[in-house]
Protein backbone atom coordinates (compact mmCIF):
# COMPACT_ATOMS: atom_id res chain seq x y z
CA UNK A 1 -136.82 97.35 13.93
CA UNK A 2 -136.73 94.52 16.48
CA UNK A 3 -133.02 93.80 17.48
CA UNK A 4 -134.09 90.25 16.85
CA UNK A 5 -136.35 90.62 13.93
CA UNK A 6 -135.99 89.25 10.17
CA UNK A 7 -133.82 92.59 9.23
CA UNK A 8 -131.31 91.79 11.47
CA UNK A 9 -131.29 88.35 10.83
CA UNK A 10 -131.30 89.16 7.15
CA UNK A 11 -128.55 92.05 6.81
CA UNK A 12 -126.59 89.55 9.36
CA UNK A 13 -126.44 87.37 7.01
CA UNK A 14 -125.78 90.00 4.03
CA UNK A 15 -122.96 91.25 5.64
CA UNK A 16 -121.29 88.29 7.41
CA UNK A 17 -120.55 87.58 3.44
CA UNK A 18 -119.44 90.57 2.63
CA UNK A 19 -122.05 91.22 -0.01
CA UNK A 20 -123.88 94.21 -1.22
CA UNK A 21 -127.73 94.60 -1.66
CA UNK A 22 -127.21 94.13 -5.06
CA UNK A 23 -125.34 90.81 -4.93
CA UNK A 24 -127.46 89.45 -2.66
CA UNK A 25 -130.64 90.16 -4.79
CA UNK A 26 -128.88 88.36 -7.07
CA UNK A 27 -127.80 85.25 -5.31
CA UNK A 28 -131.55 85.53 -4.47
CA UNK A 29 -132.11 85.33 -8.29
CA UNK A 30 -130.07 82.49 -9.27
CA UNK A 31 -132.18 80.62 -5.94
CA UNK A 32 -135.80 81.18 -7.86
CA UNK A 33 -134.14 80.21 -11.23
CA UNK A 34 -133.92 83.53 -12.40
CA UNK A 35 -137.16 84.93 -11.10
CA UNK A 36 -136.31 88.61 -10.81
CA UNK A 37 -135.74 90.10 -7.49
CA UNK A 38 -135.58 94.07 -6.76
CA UNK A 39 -132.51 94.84 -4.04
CA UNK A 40 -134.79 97.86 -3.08
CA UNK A 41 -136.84 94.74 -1.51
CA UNK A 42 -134.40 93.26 0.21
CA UNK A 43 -133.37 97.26 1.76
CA UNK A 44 -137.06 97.00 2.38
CA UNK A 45 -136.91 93.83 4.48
CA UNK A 46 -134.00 94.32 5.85
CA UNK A 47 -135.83 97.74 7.98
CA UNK A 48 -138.76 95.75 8.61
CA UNK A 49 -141.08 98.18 6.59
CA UNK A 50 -142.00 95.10 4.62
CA UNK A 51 -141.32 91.07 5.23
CA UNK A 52 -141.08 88.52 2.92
CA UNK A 53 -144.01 86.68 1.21
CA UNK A 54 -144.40 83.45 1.92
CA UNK A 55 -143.05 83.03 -1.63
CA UNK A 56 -139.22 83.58 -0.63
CA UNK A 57 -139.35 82.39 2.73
CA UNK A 58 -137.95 78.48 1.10
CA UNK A 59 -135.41 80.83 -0.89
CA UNK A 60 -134.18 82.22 2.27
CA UNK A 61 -133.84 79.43 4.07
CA UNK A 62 -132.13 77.71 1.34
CA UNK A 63 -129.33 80.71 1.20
CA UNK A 64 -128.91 80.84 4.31
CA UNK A 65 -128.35 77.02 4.80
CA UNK A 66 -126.13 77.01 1.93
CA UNK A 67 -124.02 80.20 3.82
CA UNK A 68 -124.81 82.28 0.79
């Protein structure tokens, strides 16, 4: 994982809150109106084995504009 990579950036964010996976996927929910969103993604992001489709990438600038 790069030390300046979207998994940093993205558990940064995650834990500056003081949220769990879990929240978070949901707050990530709520963003897509309800769209279902597995945490195991966001674990998955968050190491860099996987990055976000284009499909969230809106969503997660949007949280982390909002500071959610």
């Amino acid at each position: 994982m790069s030390p300046d990579g979207i998994g940093v950036l993205l558990r940064t964010i995650r834990e500056r809150a003081n949220r769990t996976r879990q929240e978070q996927a949901l707050l990530m929910e709520d963003a897509q109106d309800g769209r279902w969103f597995d945490p195991d993604n966001l674990k998955r992001w968050q190491s860099e084995k996987r990055l976000p489709t284009p499909v969230w990438h809106d969503t997660i600038a949007r949280l982390r504009a909002d500071g959610r």
